[in-house]
C-alpha atoms as a PDB file:
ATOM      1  CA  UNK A   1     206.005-259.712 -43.402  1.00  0.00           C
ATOM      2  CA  UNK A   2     207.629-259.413 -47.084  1.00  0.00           C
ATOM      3  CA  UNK A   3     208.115-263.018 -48.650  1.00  0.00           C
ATOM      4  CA  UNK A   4     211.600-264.140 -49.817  1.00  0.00           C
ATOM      5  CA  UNK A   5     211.984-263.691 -53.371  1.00  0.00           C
ATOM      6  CA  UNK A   6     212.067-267.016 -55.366  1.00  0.00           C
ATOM      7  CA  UNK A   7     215.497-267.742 -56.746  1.00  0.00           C
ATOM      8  CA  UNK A   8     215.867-267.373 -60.631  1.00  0.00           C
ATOM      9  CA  UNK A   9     216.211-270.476 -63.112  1.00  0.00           C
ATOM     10  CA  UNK A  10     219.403-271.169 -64.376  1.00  0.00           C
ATOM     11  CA  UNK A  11     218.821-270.828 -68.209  1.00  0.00           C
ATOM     12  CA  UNK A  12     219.236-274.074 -70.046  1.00  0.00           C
ATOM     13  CA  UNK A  13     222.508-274.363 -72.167  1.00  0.00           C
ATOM     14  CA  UNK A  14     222.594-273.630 -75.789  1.00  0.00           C
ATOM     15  CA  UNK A  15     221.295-276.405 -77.837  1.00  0.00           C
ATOM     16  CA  UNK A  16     223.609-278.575 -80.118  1.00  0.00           C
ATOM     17  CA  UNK A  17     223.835-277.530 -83.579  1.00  0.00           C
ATOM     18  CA  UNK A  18     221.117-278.675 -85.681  1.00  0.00           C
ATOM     19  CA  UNK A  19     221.292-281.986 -86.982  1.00  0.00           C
ATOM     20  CA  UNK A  20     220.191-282.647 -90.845  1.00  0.00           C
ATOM     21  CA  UNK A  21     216.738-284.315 -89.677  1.00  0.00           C
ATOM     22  CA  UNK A  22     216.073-287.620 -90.973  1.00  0.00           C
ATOM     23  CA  UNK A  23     212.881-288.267 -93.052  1.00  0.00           C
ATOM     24  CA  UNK A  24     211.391-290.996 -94.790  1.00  0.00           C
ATOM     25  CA  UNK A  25     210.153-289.729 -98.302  1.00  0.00           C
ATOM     26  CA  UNK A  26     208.083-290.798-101.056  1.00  0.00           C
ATOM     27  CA  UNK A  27     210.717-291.381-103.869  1.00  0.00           C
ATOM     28  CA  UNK A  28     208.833-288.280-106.065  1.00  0.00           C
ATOM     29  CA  UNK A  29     209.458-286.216-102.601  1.00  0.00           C
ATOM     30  CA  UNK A  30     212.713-285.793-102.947  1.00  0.00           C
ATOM     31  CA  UNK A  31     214.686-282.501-103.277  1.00  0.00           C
ATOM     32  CA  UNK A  32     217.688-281.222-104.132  1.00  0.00           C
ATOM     33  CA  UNK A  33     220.590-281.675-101.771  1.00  0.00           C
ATOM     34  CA  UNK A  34     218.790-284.386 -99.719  1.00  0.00           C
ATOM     35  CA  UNK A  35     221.492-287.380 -98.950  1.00  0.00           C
ATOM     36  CA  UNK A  36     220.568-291.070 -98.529  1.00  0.00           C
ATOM     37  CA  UNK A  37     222.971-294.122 -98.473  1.00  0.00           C
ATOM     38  CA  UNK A  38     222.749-297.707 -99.921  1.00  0.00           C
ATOM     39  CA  UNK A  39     224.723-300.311-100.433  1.00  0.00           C
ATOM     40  CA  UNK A  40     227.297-298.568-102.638  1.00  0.00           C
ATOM     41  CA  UNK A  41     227.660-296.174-100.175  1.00  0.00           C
ATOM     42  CA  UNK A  42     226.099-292.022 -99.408  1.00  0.00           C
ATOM     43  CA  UNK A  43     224.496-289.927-101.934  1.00  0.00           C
ATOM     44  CA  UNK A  44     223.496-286.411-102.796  1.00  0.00           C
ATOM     45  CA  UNK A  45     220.344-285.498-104.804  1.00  0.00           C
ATOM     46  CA  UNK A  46     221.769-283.368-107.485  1.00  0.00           C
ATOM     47  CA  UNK A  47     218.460-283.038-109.978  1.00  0.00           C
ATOM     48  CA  UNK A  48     215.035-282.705-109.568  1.00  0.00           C
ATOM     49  CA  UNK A  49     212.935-286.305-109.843  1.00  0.00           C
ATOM     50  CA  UNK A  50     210.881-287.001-112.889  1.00  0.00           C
ATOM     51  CA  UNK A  51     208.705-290.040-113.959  1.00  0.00           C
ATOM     52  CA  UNK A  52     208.153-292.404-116.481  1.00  0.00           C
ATOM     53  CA  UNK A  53     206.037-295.401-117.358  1.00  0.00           C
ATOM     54  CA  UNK A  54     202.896-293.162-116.452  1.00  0.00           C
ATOM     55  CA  UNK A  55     204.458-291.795-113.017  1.00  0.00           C
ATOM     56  CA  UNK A  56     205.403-295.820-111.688  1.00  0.00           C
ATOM     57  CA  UNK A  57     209.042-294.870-112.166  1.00  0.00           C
ATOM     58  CA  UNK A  58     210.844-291.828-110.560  1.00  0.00           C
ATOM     59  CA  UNK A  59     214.622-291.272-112.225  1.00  0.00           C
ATOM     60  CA  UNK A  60     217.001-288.558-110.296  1.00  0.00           C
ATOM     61  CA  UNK A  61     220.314-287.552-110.593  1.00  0.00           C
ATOM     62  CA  UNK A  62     222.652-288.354-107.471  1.00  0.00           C
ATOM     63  CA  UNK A  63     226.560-288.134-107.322  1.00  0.00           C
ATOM     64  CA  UNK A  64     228.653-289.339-104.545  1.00  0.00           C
ATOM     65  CA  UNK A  65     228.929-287.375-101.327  1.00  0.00           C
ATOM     66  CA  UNK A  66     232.545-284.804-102.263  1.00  0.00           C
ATOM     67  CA  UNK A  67     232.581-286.590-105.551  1.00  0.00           C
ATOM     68  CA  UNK A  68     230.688-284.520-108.430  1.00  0.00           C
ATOM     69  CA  UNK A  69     232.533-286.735-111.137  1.00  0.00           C
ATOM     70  CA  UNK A  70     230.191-289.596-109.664  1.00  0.00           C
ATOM     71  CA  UNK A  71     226.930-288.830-111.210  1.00  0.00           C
ATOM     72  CA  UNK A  72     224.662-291.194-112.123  1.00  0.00           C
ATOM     73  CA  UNK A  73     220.724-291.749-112.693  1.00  0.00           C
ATOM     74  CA  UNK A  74     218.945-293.473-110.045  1.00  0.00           C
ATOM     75  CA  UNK A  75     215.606-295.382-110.231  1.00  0.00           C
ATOM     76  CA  UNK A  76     212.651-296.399-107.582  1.00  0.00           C
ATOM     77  CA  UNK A  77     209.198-297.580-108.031  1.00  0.00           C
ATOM     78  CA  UNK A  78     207.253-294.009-107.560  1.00  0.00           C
ATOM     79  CA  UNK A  79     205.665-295.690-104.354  1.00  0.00           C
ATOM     80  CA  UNK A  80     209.273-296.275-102.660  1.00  0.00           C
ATOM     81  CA  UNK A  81     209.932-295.007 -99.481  1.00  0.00           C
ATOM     82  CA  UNK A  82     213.258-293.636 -98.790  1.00  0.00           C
ATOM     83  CA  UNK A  83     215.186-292.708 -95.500  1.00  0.00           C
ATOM     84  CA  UNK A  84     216.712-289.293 -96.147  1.00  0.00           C
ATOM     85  CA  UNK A  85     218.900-286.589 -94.324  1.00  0.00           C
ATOM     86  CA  UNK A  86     217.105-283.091 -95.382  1.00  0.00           C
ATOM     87  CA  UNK A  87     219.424-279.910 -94.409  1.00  0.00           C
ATOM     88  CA  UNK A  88     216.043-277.949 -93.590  1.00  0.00           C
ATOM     89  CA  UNK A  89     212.668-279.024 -91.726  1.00  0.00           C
ATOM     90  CA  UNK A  90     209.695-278.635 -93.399  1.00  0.00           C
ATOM     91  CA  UNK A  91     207.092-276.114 -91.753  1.00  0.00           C
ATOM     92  CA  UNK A  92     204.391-277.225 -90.439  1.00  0.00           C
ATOM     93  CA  UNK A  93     205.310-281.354 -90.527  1.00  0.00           C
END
């Protein structure tokens, strides 16, 4: 006697759209277009990081979120960890 064929699996539904994943970073990590937010309020990385002092400070460039008039030179201690929002995931992380 044939068995009953097993019923098929719905398919799951479409995931959301993909998020900008959050990452904490080394302050000499970060890229271009990565966001973070402070006190003042959300900001874009807008130039690539560089160092001073013997690589103990990292300087970047970073303008408002929508506001390119806004930019300014930011500063952390090269060992500073900061909480960003990256637009892409890194392979293999």
């Amino acid at each position: 006697m044939a068995r009953p064929r097993p019923e098929k699996q719905q398919e799951e539904t479409k995931p959301a759209p993909a998020q900008p994943a959050t990452r904490t970073v080394l302050s000499m990590q970060l890229r271009i277009g990565d966001r973070f937010s402070d006190e003042t309020g959300a900001w874009e990385v807008v130039g690539r990081p560089y160092t001073t002092e013997g690589g103990k400070i990292v300087h970047a460039r970073v303008q408002r979120v929508g506001q390119p008039a806004s930019v300014e030179v930011r500063s952390w201690d090269a060992f500073k960890r900061i909480s960003v929002r990256r637009a892409t995931t890194e392979e293999g992380s």
